[in-house]
Protein backbone atom coordinates (compact mmCIF):
# COMPACT_ATOMS: atom_id res chain seq x y z
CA UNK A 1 -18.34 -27.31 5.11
CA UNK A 2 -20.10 -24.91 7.36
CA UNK A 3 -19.91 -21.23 9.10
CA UNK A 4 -22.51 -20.23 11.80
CA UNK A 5 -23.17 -16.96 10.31
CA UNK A 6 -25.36 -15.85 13.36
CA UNK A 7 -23.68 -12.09 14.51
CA UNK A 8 -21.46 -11.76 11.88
CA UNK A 9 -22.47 -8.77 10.22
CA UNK A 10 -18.73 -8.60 8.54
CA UNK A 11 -19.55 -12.01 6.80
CA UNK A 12 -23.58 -10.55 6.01
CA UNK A 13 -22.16 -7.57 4.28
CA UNK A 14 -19.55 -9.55 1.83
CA UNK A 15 -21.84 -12.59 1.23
CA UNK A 16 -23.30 -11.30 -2.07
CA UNK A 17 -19.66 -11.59 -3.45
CA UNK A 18 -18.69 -14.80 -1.96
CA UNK A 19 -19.57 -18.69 -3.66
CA UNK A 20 -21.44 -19.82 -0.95
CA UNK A 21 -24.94 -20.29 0.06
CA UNK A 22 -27.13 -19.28 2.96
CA UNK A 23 -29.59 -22.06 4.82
CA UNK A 24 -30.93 -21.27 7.91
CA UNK A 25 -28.40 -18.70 9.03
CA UNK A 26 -25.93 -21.72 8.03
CA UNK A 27 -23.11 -21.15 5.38
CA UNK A 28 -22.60 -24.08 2.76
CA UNK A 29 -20.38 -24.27 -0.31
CA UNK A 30 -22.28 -25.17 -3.37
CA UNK A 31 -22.77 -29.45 -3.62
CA UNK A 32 -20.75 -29.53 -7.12
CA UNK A 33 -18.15 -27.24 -5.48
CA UNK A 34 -17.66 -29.66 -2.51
CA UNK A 35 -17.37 -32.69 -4.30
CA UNK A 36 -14.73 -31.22 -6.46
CA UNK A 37 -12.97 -30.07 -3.84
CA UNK A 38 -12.93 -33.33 -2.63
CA UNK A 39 -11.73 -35.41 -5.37
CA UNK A 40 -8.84 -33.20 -5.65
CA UNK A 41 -7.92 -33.31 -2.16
CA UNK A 42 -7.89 -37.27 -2.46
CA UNK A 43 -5.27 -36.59 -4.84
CA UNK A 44 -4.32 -36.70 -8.75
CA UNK A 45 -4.43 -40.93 -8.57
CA UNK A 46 -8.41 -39.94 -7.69
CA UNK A 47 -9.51 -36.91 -9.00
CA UNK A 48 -7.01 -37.06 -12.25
CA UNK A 49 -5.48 -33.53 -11.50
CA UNK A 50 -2.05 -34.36 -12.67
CA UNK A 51 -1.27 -31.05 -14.53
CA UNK A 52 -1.26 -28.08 -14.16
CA UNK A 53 -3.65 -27.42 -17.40
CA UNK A 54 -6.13 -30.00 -15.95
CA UNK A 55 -5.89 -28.07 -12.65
CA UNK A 56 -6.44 -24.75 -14.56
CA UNK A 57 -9.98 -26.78 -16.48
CA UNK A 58 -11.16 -28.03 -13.01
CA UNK A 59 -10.88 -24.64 -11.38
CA UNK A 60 -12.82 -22.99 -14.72
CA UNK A 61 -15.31 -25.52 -14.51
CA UNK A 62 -16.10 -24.89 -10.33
CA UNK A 63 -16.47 -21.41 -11.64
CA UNK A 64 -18.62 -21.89 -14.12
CA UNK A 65 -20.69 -24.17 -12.08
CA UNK A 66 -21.30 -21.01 -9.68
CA UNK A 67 -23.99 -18.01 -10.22
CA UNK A 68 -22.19 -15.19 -9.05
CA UNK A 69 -23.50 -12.15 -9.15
CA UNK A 70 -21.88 -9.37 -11.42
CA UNK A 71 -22.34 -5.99 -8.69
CA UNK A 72 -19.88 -4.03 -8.68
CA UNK A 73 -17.34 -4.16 -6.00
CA UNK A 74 -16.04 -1.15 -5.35
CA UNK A 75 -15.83 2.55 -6.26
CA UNK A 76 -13.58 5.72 -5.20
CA UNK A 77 -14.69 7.82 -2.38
CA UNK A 78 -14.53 11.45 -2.84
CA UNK A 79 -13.32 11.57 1.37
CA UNK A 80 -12.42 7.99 1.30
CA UNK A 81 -12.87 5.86 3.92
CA UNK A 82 -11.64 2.52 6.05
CA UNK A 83 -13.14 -0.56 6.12
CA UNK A 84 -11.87 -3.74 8.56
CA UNK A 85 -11.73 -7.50 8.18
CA UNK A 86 -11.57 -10.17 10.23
CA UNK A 87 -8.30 -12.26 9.63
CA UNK A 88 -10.60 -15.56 9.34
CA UNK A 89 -12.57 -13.91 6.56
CA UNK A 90 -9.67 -12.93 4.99
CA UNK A 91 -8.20 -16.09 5.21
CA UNK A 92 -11.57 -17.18 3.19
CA UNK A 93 -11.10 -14.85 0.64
CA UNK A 94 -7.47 -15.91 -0.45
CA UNK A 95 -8.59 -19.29 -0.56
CA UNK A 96 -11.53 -18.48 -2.91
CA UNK A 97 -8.84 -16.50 -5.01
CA UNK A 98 -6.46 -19.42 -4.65
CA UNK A 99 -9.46 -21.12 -6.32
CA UNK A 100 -10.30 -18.83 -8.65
CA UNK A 101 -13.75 -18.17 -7.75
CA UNK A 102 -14.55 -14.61 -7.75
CA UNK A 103 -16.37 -12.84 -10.95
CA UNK A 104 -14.48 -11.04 -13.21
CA UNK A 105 -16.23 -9.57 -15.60
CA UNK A 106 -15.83 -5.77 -15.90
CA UNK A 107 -13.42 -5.48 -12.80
CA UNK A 108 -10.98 -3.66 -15.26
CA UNK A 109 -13.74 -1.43 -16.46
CA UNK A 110 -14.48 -0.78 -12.50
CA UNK A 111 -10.64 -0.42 -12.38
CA UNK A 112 -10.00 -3.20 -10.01
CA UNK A 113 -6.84 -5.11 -10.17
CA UNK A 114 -6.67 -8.86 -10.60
CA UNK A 115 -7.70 -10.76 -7.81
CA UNK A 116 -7.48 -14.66 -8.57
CA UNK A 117 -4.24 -16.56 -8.99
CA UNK A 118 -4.98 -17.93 -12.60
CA UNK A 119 -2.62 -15.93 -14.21
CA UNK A 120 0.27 -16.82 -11.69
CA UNK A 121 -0.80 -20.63 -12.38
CA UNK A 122 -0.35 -20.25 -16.17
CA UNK A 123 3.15 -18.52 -15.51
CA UNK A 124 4.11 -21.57 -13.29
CA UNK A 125 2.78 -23.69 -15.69
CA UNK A 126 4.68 -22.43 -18.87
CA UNK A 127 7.63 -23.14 -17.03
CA UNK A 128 9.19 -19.81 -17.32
CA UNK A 129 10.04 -18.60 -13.51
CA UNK A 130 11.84 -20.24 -10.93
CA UNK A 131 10.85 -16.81 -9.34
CA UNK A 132 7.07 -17.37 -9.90
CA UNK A 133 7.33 -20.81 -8.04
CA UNK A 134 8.80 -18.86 -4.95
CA UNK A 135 6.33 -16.86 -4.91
CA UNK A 136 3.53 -19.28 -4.88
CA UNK A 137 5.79 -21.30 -2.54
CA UNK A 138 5.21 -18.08 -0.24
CA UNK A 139 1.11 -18.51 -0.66
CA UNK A 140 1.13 -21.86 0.41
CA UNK A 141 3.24 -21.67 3.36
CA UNK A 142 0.14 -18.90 4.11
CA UNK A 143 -2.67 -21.42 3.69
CA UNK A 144 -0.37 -23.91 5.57
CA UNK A 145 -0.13 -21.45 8.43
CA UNK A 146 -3.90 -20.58 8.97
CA UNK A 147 -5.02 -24.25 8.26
CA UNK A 148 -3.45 -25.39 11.46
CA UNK A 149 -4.17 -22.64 13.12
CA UNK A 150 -7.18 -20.19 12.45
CA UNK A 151 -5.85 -16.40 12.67
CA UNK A 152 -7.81 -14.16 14.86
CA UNK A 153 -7.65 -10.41 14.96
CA UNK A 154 -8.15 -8.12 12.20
CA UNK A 155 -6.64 -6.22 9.26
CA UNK A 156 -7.93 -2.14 7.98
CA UNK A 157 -7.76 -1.21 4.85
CA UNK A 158 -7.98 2.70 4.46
CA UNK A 159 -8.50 4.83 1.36
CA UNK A 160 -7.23 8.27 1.61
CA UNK A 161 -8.08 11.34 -0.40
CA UNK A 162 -7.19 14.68 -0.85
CA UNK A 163 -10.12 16.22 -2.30
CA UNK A 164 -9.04 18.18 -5.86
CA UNK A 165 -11.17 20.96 -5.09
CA UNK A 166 -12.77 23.21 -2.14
CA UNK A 167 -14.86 20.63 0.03
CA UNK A 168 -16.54 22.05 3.60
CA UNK A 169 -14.78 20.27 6.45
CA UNK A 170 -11.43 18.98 4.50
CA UNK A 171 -7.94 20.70 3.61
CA UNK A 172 -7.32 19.80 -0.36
CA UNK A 173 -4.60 18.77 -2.23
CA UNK A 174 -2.13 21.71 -2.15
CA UNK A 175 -1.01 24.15 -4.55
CA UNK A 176 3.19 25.22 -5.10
CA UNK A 177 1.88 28.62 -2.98
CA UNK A 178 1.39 25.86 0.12
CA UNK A 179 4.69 24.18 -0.17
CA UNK A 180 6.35 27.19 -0.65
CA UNK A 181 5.51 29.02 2.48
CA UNK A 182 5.67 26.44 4.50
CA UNK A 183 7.43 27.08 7.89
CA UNK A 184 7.55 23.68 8.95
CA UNK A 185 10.34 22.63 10.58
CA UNK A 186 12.30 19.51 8.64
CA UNK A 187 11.90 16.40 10.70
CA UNK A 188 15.15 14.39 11.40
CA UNK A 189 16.31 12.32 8.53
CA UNK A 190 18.47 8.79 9.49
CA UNK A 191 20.01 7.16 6.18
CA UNK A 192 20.26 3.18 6.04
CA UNK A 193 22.64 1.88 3.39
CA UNK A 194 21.84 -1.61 4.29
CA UNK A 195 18.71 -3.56 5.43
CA UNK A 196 15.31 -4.17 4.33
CA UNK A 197 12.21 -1.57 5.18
CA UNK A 198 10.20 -4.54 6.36
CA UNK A 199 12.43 -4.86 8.96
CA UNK A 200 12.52 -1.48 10.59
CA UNK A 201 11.87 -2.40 14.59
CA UNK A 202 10.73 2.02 14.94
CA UNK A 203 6.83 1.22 14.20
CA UNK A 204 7.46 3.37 11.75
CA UNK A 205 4.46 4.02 8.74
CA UNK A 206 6.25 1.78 5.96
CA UNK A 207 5.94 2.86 2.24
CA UNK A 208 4.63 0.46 -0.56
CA UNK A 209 6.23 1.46 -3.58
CA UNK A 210 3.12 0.55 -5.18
CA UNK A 211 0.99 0.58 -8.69
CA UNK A 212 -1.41 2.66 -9.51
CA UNK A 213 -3.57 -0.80 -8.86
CA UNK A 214 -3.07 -2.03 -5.28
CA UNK A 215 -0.66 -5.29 -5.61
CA UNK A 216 1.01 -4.67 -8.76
CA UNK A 217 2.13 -7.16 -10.60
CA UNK A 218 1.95 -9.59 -7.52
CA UNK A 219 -0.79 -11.95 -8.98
CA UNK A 220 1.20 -11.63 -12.32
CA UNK A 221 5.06 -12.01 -13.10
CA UNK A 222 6.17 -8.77 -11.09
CA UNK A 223 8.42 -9.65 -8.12
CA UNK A 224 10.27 -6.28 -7.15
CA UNK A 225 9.37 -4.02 -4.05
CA UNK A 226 5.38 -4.41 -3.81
CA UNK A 227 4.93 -8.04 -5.31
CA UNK A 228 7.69 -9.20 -2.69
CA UNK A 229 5.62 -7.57 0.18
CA UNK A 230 1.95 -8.90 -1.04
CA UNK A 231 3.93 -12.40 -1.08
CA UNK A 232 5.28 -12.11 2.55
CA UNK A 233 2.35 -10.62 4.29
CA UNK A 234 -0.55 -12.08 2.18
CA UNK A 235 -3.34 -10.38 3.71
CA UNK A 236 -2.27 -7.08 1.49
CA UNK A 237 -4.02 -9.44 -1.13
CA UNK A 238 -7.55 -8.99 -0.14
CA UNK A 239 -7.14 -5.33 -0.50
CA UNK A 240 -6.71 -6.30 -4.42
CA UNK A 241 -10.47 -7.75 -3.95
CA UNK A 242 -12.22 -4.21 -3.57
CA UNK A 243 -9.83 -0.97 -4.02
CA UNK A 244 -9.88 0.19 -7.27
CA UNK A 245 -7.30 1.93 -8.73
CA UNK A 246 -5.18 5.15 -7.25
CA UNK A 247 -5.95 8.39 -9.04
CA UNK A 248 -3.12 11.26 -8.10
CA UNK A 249 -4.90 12.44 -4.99
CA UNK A 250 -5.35 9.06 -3.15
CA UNK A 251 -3.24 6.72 -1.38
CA UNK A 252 -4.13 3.16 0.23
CA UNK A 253 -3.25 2.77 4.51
CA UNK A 254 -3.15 -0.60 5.40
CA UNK A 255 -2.73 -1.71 9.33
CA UNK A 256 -2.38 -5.07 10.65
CA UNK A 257 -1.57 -7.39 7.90
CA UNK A 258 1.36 -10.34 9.42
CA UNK A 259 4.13 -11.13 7.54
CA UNK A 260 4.12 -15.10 7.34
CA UNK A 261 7.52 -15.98 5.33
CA UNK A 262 11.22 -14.85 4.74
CA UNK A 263 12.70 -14.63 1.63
CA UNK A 264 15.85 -14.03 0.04
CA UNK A 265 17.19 -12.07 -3.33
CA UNK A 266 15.01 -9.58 -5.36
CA UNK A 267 12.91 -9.99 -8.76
CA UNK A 268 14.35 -13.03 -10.86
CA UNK A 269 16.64 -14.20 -7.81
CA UNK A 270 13.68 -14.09 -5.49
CA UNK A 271 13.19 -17.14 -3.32
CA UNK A 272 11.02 -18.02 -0.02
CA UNK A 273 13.44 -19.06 2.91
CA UNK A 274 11.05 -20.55 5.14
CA UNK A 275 8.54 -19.47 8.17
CA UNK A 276 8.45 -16.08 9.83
CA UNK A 277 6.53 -15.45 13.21
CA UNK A 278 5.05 -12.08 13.33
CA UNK A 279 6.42 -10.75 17.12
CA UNK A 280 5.20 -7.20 16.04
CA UNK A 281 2.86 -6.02 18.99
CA UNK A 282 -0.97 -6.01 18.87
CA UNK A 283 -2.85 -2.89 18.92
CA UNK A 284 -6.18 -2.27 20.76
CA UNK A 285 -8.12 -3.20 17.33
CA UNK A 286 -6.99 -6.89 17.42
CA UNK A 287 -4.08 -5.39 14.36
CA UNK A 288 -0.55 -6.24 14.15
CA UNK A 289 1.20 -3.25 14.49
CA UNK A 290 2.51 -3.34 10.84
CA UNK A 291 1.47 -0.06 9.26
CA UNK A 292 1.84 0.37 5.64
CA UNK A 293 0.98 2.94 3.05
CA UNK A 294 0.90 2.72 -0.94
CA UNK A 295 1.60 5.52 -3.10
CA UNK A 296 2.35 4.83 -6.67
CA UNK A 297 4.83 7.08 -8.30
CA UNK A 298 5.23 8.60 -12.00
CA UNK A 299 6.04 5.74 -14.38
CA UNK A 300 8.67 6.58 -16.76
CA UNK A 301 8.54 9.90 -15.88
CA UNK A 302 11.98 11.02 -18.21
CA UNK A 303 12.70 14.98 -18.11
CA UNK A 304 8.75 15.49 -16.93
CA UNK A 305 9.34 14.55 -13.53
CA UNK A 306 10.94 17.87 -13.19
CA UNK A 307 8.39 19.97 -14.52
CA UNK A 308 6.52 22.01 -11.21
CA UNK A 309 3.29 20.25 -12.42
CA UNK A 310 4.90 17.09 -11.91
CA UNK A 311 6.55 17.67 -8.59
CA UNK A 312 3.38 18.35 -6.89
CA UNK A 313 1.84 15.31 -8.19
CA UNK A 314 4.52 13.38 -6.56
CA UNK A 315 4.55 15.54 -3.41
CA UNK A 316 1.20 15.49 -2.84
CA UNK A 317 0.72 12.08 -3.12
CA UNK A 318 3.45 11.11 -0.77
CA UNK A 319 1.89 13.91 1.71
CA UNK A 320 -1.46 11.94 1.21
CA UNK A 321 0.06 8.69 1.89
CA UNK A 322 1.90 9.93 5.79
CA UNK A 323 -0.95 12.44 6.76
CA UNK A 324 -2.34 10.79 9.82
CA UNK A 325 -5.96 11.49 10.69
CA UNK A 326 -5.17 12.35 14.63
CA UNK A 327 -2.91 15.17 13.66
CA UNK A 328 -6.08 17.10 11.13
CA UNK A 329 -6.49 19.82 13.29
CA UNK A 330 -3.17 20.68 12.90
CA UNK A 331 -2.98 20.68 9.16
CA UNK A 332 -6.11 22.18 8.91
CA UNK A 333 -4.31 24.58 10.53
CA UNK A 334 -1.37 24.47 8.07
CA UNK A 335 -3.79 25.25 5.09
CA UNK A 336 -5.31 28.46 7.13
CA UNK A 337 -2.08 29.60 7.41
CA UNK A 338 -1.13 29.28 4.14
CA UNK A 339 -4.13 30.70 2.45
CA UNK A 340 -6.01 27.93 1.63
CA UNK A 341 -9.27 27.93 2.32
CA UNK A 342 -10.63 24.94 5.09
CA UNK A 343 -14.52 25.42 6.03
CA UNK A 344 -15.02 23.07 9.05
CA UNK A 345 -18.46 21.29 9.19
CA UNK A 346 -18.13 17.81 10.08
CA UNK A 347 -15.97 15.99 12.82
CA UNK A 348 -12.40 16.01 12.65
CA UNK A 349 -12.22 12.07 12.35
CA UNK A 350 -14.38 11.18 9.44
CA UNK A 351 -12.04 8.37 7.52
CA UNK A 352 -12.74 5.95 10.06
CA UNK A 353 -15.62 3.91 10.19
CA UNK A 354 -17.31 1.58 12.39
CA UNK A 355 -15.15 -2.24 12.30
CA UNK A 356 -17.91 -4.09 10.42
CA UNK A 357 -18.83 -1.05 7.97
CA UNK A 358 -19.80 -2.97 4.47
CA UNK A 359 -18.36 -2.19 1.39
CA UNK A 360 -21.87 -0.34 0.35
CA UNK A 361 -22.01 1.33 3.24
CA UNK A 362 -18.79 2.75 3.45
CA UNK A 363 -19.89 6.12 1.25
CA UNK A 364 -22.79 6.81 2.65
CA UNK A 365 -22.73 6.38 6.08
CA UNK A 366 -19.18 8.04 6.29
CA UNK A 367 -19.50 11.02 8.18
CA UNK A 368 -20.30 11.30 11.71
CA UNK A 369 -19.84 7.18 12.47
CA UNK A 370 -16.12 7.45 13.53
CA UNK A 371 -13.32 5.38 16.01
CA UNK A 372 -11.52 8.12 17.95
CA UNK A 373 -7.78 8.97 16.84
CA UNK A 374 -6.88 7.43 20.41
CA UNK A 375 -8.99 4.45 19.83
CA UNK A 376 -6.96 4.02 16.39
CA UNK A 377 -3.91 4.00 18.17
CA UNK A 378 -1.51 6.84 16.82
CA UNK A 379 1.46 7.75 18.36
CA UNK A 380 3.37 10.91 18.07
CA UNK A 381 6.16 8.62 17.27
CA UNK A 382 5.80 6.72 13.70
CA UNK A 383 7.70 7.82 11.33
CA UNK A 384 8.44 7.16 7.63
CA UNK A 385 10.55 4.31 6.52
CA UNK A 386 10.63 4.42 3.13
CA UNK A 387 13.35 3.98 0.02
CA UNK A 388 13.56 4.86 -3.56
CA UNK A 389 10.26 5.27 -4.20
CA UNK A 390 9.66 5.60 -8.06
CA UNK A 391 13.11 4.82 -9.01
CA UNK A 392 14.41 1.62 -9.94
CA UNK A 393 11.99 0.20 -12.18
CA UNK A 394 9.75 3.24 -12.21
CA UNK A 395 12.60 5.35 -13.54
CA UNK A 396 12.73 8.57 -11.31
CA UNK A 397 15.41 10.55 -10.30
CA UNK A 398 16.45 9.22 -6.85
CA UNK A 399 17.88 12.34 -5.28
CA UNK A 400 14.72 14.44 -6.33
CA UNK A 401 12.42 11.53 -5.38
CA UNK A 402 14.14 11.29 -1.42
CA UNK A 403 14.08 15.19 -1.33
CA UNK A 404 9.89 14.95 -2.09
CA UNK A 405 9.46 12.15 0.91
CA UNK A 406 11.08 13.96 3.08
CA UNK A 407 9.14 17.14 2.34
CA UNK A 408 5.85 15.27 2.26
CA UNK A 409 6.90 13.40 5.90
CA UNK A 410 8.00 17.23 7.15
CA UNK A 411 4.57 18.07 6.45
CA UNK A 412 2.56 15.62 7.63
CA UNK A 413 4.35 16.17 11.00
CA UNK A 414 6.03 12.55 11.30
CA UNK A 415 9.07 12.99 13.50
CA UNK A 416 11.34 11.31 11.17
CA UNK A 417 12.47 9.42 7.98
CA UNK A 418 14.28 6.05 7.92
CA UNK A 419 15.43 6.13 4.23
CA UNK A 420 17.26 2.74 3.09
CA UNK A 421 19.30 3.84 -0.09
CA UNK A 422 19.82 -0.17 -0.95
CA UNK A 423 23.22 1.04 -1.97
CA UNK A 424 22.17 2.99 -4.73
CA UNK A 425 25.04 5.22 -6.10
CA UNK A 426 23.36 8.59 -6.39
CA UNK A 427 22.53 8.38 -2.92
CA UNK A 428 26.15 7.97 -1.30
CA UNK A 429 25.84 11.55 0.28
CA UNK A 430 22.41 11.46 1.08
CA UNK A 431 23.16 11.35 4.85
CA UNK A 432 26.09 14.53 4.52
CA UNK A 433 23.63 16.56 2.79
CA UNK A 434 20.62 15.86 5.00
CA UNK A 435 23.11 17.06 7.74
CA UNK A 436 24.23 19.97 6.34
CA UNK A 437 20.34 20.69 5.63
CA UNK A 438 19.45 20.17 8.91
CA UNK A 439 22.24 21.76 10.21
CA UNK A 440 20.90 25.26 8.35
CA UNK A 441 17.51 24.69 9.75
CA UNK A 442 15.63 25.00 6.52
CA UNK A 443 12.08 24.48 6.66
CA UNK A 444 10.26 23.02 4.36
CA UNK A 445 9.43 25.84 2.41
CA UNK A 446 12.59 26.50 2.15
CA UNK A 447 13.85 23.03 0.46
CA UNK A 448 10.91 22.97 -1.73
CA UNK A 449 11.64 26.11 -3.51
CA UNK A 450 15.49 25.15 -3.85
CA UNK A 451 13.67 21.60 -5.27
CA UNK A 452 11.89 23.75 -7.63
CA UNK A 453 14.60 26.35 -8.96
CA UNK A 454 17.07 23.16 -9.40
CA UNK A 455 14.03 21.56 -11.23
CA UNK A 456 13.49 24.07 -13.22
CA UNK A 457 17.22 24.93 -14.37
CA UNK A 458 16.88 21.17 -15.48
CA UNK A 459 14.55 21.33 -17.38
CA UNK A 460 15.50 24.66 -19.41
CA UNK A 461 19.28 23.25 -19.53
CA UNK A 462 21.43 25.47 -17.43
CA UNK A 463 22.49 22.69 -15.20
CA UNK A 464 23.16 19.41 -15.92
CA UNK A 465 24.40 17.73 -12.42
CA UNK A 466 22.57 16.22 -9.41
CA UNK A 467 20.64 18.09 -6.90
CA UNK A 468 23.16 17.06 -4.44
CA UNK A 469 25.78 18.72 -6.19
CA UNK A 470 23.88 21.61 -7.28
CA UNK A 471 22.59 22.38 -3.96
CA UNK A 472 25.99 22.13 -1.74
CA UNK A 473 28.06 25.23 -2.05
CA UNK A 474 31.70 24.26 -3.07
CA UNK A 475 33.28 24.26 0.47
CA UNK A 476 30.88 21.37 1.19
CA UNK A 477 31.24 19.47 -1.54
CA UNK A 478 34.91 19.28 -0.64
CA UNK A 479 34.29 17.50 2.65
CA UNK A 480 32.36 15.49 1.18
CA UNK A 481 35.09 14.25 -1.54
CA UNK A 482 37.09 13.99 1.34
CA UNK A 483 34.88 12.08 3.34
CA UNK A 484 34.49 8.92 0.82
């Protein structure tokens, strides 16, 4: 097998971490790796792979057979930054993870999520999940996809930050002072009781109720909101490869990746329904037109989530997943205004980075080698379509948690919010009392300090109802009675 490797500076920059081998600006597999390969494509009759333990001791031995180096992959940015991939190199990468092949020693320590299948093998192989079989179902319909036709284009993957402290040239996370005098208008706010965020034809920014670890569970047994997506548009996977893990300021943007299969039912009922053809639009970049952003929420948050502490983590981190880079002037703007101090010495679009910026690279060549906002391709236009974000299995309070999007969305100056409330009961006035909010013309500095004061009556016990029904005055929450 062979790559001309001649001006590909994208394939130069991830070699080191790759199980191949470089001959006269020729790429070759490894000879042991080749003729393994081989045999087992000949089939079990030839190369004796009949199980799925002697699969798991053929793919341990290729490994073993490799030197790979042990560098470390990744680290957080203090500003963050983007890096891009060509779809045929990502399509590489999977199958090395399909394999097994990357190093994994210390990637925990370097807090880097699980990047090779093994561990959704062994599930498959105990027998345990007809669930687990769909979802590797969904990976091989991939592989099927891009063997008969190579992908071309390419996929970002963008860390954001909001820097803890002062930092010349950035706004920081905000403080309860910035949320509170806010004059920010609300943006509009459309409720979905049915349908699938996935699915929303707006081009709107779509949330990733993600981990703390990009992926999840997705290379393990999870199969709920994240796990599903990482299954349907694989190329979220190679993100798992080299972004370690969230802290409470940072988010994960990720532009481009196409969604290869359909699927049916949720967690244990989850099952691929055959082929889906990406007809989102291409942007200048060679990207689908599939914007996502992951934000992992408080886990088992219990009466804490209410605590002001609390609700600015959860703000702030939805604020630094829908900030979009073209509109910084404008919240630096928003910070001045509300006290916060913004010292501008650098250029105003310093998260994005050149399309074949290495790994290495990435922190310290970040500032002043930038694609223009335009180039980037934001619109005025994209909104938020999001959900329960940290409910469900993460155990939040939905009607706190889709009062915080929408506050974080206000702010970052997206022009709306799709919310899909997957029928979830506490939400069966959600659209009524976004109306009557909007209806008031509350700002967002308004809502958040209504958030708060509910929040904090809560907490001390004076009130033990919804915010919904704490925050309509009585006349209102008759129509509403009336109205379902």
């Amino acid at each position: 097998m062979e790559i001309e490797i001649e001006s590909r500076e994208d394939l130069k920059s991830i070699l080191p971490f790759l199980p191949l081998l470089l001959r006269s600006s020729t790429l070759f597999w490894p000879s042991q790796v080749v003729e393994t390969l081989k045999s087992m494509a000949a089939g079990p009759d030839h190369s004796g792979v009949n199980s799925g333990e002697v699969l798991f001791h053929s793919i341990s031995n290729i490994r073993n057979s490799l030197s790979l180096p042990n560098q470390r992959l990744a680290s957080s940015s203090q500003h963050g930054y983007v890096l891009f991939f060509d779809k045929e190199l990502i399509g590489a990468l999977l199958a090395c993870a399909f394999f097994c092949l990357f190093p994994v020693i210390d990637r925990r320590v370097q807090n880097l999520p699980t990047i090779n299948f093994d561990y959704l093998f062994a599930i498959l192989y105990d027998g345990r999940s007809k669930m687990q079989e769909n979802k590797i179902r969904c990976l091989v319909h991939y592989f099927r996809r891009i063997c008969s036709s190579i992908p071309v284009g390419f996929v970002s993957f963008e860390r954001k930050v909001l820097p803890l402290n002062n930092c010349a040239g950035y706004f920081c996370c905000p403080k309860a002072n910035f949320w509170i005098n806010s004059t920010i208008p609300l943006c509009q706010f459309r409720v979905k009781d049915s349908g699938l965020i996935e699915d929303q034809t707006f081009g709107a920014l779509e949330v990733d109720f993600a981990n703390e670890y990009l992926g999840g569970g997705a290379l393990h047994s999870g199969c709920v909101q994240e796990e599903i997506r990482f299954m349907i548009n694989p190329e979220l996977i190679t993100g798992m490869l080299f972004l370690p893990a969230m802290a409470d300021n940072e988010a994960i943007e990720i532009v481009g990746a196409e969604r290869f299969s359909n699927y049916t039912g949720y967690a244990f009922n989850f099952c691929f329904a055959g082929n889906h053809e990406d007809k989102r639009e291409i942007d200048s970049l060679g990207r689908h037109k599939t914007f996502i952003t992951a934000i992992d929420a408080l886990c088992s948050p219990g009466m804490r989530q209410y605590r002001l502490e609390f609700l600015l983590r959860e703000v702030n981190k939805a604020f630094c997943g829908f900030f979009d880079q073209s509109k910084y002037d404008h919240y630096k703007s928003q910070f001045l205004e509300s006290g916060e101090d913004v010292t501008d010495h650098t250029d105003t679009s310093r998260n994005n980075l050149p399309v074949h910026e290495s790994i290495s690279d990435a922190r310290e060549n970040y500032f002043g080698r930038s694609l223009t906002p335009e180039c980037l391709d934001h619109k005025d236009d994209i909104g938020i379509a999001t959900g329960n974000w940290g409910c469900g299995a993460f155990g939040g309070d939905p009607q706190v948690k889709s009062i915080i999007q929408w506050l974080a969305a206000s702010q970052a100056l997206r022009p709306f919010v799709m919310y899909y409330t997957f029928g979830t009961r506490p939400l069966h006035h959600l659209e009524k009392v976004s109306e009557w909010i909007l209806a008031h013309k509350w700002t967002v500095g308004d809502l958040w300090s209504m958030l708060v004061e509910y929040c904090s009556q809560i907490s001390n016990g004076q009130t033990h109802v919804g915010f919904f029904d704490w925050l309509l005055p009585a006349s209102s929450k008759t129509n509403l009675c009336c109205l379902s």
